[in-house]
C-alpha atoms as a PDB file:
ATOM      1  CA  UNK A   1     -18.620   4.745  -3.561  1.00  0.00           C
ATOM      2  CA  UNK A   2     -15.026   5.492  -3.292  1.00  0.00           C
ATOM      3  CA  UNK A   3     -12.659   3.523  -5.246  1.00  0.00           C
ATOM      4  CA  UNK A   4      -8.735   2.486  -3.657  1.00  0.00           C
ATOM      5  CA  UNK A   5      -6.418   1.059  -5.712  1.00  0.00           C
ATOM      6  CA  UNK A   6      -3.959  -1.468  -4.080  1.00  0.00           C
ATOM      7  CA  UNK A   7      -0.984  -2.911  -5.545  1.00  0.00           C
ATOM      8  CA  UNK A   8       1.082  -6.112  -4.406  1.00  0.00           C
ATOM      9  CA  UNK A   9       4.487  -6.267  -5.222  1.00  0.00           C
ATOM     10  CA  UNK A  10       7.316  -8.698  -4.773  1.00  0.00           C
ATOM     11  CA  UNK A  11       8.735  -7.225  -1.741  1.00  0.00           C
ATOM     12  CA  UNK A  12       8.552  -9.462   1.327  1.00  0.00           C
ATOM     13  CA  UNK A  13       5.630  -8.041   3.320  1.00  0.00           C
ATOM     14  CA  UNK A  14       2.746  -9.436   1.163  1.00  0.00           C
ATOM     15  CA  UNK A  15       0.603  -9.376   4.095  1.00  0.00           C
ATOM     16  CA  UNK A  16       0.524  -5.892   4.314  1.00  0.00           C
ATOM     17  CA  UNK A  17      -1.567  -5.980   0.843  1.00  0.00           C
ATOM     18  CA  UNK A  18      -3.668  -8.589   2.422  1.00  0.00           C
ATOM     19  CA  UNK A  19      -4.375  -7.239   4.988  1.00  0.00           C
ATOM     20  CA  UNK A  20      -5.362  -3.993   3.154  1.00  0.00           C
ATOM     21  CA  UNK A  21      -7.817  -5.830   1.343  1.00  0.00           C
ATOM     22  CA  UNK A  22      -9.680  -7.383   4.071  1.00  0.00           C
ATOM     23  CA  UNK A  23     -10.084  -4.448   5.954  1.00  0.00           C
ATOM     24  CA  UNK A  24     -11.459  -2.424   2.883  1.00  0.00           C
ATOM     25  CA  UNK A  25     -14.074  -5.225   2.256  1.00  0.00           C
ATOM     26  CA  UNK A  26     -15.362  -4.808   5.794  1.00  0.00           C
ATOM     27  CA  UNK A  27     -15.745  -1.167   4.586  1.00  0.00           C
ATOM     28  CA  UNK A  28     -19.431  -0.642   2.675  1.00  0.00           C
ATOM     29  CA  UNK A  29     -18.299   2.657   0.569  1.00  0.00           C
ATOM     30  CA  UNK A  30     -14.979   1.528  -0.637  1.00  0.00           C
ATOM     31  CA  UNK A  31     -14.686  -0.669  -3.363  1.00  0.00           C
ATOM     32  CA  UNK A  32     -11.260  -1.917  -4.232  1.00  0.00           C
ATOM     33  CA  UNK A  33      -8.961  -2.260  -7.548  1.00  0.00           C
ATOM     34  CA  UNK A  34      -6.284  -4.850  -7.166  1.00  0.00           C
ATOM     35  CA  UNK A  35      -3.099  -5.980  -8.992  1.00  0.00           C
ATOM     36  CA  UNK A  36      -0.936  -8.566  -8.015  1.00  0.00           C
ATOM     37  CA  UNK A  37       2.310  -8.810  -9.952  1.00  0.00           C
ATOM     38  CA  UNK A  38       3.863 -12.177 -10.485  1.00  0.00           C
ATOM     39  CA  UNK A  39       6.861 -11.797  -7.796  1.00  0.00           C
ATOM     40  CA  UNK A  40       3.559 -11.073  -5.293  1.00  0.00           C
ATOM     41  CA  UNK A  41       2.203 -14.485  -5.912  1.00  0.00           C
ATOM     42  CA  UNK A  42       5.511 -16.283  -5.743  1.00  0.00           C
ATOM     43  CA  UNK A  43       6.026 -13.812  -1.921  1.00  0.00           C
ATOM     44  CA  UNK A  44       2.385 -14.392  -1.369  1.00  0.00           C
ATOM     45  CA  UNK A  45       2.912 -18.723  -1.441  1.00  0.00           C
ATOM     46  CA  UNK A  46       6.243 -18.121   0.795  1.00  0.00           C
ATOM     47  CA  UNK A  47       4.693 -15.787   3.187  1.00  0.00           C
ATOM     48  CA  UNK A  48       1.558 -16.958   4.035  1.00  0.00           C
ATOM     49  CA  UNK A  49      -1.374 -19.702   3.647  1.00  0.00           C
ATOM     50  CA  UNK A  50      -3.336 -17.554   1.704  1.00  0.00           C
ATOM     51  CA  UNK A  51      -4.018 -18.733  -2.314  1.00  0.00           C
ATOM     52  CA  UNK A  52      -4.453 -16.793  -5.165  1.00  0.00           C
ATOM     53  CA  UNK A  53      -8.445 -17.387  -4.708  1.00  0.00           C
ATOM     54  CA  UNK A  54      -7.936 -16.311  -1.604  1.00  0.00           C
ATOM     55  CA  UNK A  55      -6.849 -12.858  -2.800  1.00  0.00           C
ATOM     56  CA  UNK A  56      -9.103 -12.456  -6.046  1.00  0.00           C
ATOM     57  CA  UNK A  57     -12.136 -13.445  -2.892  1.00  0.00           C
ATOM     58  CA  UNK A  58     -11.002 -10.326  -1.163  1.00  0.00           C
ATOM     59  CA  UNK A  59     -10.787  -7.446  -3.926  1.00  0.00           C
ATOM     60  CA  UNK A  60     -14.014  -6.196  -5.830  1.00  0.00           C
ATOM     61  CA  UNK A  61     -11.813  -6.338  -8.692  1.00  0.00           C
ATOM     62  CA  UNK A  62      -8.374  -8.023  -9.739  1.00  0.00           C
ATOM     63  CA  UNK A  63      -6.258  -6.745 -12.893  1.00  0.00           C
ATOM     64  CA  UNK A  64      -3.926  -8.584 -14.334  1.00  0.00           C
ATOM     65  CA  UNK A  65      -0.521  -7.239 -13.634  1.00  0.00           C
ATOM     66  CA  UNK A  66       0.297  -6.525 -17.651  1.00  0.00           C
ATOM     67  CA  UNK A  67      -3.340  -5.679 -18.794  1.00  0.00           C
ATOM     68  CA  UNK A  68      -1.925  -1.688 -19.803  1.00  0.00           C
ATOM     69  CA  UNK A  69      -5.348  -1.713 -20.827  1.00  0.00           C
ATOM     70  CA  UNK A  70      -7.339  -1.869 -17.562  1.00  0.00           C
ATOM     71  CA  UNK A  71      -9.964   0.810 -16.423  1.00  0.00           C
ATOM     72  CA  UNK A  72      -7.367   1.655 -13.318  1.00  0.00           C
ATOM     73  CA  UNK A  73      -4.858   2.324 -16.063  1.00  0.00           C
ATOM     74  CA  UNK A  74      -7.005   5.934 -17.248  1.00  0.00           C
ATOM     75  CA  UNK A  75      -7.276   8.907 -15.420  1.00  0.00           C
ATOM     76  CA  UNK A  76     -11.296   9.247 -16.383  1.00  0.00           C
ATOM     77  CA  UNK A  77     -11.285   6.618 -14.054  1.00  0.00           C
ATOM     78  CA  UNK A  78     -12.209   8.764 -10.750  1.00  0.00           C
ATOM     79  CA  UNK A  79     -10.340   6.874  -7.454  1.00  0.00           C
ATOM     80  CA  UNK A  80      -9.551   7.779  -4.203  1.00  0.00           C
ATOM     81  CA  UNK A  81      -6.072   6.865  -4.778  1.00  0.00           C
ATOM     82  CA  UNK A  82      -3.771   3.930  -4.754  1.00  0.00           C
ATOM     83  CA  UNK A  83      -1.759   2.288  -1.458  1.00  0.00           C
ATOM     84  CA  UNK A  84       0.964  -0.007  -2.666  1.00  0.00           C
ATOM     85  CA  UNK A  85       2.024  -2.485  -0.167  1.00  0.00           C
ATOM     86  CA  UNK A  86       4.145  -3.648  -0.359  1.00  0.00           C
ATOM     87  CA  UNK A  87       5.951  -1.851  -2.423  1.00  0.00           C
ATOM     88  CA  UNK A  88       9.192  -3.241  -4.221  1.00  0.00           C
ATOM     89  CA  UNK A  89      12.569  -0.896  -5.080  1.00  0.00           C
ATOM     90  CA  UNK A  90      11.476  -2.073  -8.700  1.00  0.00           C
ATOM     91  CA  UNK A  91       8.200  -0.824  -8.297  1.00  0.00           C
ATOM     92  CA  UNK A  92       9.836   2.686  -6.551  1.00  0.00           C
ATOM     93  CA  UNK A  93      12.293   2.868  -9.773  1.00  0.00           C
ATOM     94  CA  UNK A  94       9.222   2.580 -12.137  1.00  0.00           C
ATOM     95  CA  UNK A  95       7.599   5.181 -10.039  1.00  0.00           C
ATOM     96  CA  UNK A  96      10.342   7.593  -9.879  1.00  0.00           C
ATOM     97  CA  UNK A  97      11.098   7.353 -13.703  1.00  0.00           C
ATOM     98  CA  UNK A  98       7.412   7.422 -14.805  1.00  0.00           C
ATOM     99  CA  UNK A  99       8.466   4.237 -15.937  1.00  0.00           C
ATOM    100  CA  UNK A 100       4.930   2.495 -16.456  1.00  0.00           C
ATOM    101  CA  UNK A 101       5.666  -0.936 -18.301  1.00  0.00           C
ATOM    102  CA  UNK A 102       3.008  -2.674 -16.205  1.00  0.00           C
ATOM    103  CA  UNK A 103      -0.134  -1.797 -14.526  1.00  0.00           C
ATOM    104  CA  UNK A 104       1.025  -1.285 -10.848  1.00  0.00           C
ATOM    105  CA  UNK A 105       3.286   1.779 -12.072  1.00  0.00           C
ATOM    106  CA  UNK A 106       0.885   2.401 -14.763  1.00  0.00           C
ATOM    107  CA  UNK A 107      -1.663   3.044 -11.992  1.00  0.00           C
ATOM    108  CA  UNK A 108       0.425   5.296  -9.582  1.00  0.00           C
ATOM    109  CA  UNK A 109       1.484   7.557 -12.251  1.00  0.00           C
ATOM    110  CA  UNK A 110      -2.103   8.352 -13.274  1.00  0.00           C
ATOM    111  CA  UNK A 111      -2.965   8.606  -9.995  1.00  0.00           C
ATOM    112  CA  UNK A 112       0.150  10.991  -9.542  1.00  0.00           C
ATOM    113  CA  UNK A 113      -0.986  12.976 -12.936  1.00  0.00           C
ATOM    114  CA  UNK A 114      -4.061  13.415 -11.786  1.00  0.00           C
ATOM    115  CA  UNK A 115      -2.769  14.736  -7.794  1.00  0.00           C
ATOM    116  CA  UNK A 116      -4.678  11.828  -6.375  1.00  0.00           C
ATOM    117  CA  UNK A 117      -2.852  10.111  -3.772  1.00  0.00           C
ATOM    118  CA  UNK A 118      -0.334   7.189  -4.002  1.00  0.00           C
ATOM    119  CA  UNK A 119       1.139   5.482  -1.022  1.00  0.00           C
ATOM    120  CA  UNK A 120       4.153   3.797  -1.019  1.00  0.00           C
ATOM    121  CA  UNK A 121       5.183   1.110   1.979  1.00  0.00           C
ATOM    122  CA  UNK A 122       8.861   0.882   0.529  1.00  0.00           C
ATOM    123  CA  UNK A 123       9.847  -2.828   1.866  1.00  0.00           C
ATOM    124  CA  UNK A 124      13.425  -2.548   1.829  1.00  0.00           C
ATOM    125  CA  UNK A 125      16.410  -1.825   4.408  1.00  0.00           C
ATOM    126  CA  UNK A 126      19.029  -0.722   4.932  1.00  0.00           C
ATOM    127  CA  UNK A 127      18.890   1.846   2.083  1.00  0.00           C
ATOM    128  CA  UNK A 128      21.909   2.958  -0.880  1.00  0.00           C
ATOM    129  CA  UNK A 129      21.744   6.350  -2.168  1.00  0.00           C
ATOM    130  CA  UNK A 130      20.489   4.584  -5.373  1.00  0.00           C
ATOM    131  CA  UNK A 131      17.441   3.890  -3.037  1.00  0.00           C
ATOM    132  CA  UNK A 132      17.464   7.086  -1.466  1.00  0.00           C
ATOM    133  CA  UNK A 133      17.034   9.474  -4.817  1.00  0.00           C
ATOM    134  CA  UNK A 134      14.209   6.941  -6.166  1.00  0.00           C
ATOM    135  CA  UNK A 135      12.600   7.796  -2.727  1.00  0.00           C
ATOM    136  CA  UNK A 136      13.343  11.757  -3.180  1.00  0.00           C
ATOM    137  CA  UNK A 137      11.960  11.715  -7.038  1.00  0.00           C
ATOM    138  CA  UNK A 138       9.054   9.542  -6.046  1.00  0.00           C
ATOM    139  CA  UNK A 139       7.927  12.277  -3.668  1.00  0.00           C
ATOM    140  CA  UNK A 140       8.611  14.834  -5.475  1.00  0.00           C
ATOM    141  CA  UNK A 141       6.045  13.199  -8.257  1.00  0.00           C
ATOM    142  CA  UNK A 142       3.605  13.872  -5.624  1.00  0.00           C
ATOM    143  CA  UNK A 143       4.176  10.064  -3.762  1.00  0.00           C
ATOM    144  CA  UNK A 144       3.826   9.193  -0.138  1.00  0.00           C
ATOM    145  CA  UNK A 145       6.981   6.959   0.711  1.00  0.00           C
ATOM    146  CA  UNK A 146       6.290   5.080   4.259  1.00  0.00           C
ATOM    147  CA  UNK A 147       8.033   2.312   4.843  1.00  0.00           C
ATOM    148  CA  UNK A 148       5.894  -0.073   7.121  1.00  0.00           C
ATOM    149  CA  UNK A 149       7.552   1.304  10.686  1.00  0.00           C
ATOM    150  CA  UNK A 150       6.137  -0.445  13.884  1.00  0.00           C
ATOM    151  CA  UNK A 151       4.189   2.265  15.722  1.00  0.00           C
ATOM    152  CA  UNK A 152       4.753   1.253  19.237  1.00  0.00           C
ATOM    153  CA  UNK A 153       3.023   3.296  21.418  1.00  0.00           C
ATOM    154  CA  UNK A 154       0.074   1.032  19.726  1.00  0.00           C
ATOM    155  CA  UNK A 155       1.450  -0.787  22.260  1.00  0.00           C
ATOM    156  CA  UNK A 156       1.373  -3.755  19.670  1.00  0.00           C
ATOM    157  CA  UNK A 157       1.180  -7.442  21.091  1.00  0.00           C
ATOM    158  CA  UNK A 158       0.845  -9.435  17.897  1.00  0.00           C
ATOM    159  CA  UNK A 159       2.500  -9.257  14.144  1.00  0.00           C
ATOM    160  CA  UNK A 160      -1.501  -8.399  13.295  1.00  0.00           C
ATOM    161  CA  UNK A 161      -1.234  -5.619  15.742  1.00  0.00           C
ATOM    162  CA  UNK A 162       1.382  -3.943  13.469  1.00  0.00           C
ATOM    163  CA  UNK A 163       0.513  -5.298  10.357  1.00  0.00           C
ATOM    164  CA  UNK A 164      -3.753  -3.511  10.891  1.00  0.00           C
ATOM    165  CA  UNK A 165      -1.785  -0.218  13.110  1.00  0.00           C
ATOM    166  CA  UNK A 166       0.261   0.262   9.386  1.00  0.00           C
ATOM    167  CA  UNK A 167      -2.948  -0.323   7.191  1.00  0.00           C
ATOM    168  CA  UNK A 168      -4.863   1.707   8.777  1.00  0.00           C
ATOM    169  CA  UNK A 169      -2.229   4.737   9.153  1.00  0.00           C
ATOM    170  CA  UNK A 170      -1.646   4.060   5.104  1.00  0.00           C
ATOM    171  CA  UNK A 171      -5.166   4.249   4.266  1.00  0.00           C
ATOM    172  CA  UNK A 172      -5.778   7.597   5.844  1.00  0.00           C
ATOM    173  CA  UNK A 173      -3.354   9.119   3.770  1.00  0.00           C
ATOM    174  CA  UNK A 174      -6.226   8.285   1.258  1.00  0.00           C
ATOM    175  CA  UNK A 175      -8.603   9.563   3.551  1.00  0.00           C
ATOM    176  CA  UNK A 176      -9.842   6.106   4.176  1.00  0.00           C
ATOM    177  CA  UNK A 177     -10.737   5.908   7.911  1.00  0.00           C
ATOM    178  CA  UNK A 178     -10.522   2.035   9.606  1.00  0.00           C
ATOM    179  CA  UNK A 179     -12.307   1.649  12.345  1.00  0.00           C
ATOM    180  CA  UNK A 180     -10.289   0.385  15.982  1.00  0.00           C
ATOM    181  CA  UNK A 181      -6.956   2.189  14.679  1.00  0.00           C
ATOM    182  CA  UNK A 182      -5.143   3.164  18.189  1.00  0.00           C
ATOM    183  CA  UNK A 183      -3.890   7.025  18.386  1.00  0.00           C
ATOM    184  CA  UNK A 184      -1.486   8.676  19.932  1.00  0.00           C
ATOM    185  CA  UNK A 185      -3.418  10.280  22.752  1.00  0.00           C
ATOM    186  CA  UNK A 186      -0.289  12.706  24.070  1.00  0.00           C
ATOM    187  CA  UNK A 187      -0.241  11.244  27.643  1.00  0.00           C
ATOM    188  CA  UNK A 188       2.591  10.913  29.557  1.00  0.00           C
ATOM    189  CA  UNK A 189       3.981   7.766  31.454  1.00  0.00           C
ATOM    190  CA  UNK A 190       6.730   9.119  32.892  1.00  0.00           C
ATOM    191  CA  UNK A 191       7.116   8.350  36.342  1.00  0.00           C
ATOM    192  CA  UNK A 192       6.120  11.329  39.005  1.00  0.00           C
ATOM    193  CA  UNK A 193       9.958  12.790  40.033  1.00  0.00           C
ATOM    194  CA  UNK A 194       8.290  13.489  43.312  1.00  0.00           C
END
């Protein structure tokens, strides 16, 4: 059983998280570590219909966003990584600067001390340079900054198109395969010049 950490921030995005959890439950081998922060909920009630049941329904297990305490908080504690999404500047900052006041940063740097995997969907645009070094020191703590970029030769046709094509890209980088995720396949469309 392979464990995946995912962490809600307050960025806008929430359903990214979500969405992260309900394809991991559909997933038999994975069980999944959650912590939503409080700016989550408060983005979670703007964004979307879903309820704070909703969310505690979808993850094997919830931690409370300030429990320092928690088992994802140790590095005995053996996971396949963490995928934070979204993923606030805050969150980056605490990230960058090892900065681990509450359990979402907490968790990444473990998982960054211990060279497991930490994914980063940075929700935030257009960028400062302040934004730019957190990024660079981030990744070079070992973290995998991808901000949530449509993939369109998906040839998405709904906001769930997007929202499962990201996911699923995300959670290979924790060598989590989805089922149904559409690949490049290297064909061209271009018309014959004939």
């Amino acid at each position: 059983m392979r464990r995946v950490i995912v962490g809600i921030t307050g960025a806008s995005g929430a359903i990214y998280g979500i969405r992260t959890l309900e394809l991991l439950k559909k997933l038999d081998d994975v069980e999944t570590h959650a912590i939503v922060t409080p700016s989550a909920q408060r983005t979670i009630a703007h964004e979307t219909d879903y309820r704070p049941d909703d969310i505690r329904d979808l993850a094997d297990h919830l931690h409370h966003p300030r429990d320092i305490g928690a088992a994802v908080s140790s590095g005995s504690f053996v996971t396949a990584g963490m995928l934070v999404a979204p993923c606030s500047v805050k969150t980056l900052s605490g990230i960058a600067n090892s900065y681990g006041d509450e359990l979402v940063v907490r968790a990444a740097d473990v998982c960054l001390k211990e060279r497991r995997r930490v994914v980063l969907l940075l929700r935030e645009t257009p960028f400062h340079a302040g934004h730019i070094d957190l990024m660079a020191r981030a990744t070079a703590n070992g973290a995998i900054v991808m901000p949530p970029v449509p993939a369109f030769y998906a040839m998405p046709t709904s906001i769930e198109d997007i929202v499962d094509q990201t996911v699923s890209r995300a959670l290979e980088l924790l060598d989590v395969v989805v089922p149904g995720i559409k690949r490049w396949d290297g064909r061209s469309v271009l018309p014959d010049d004939g």
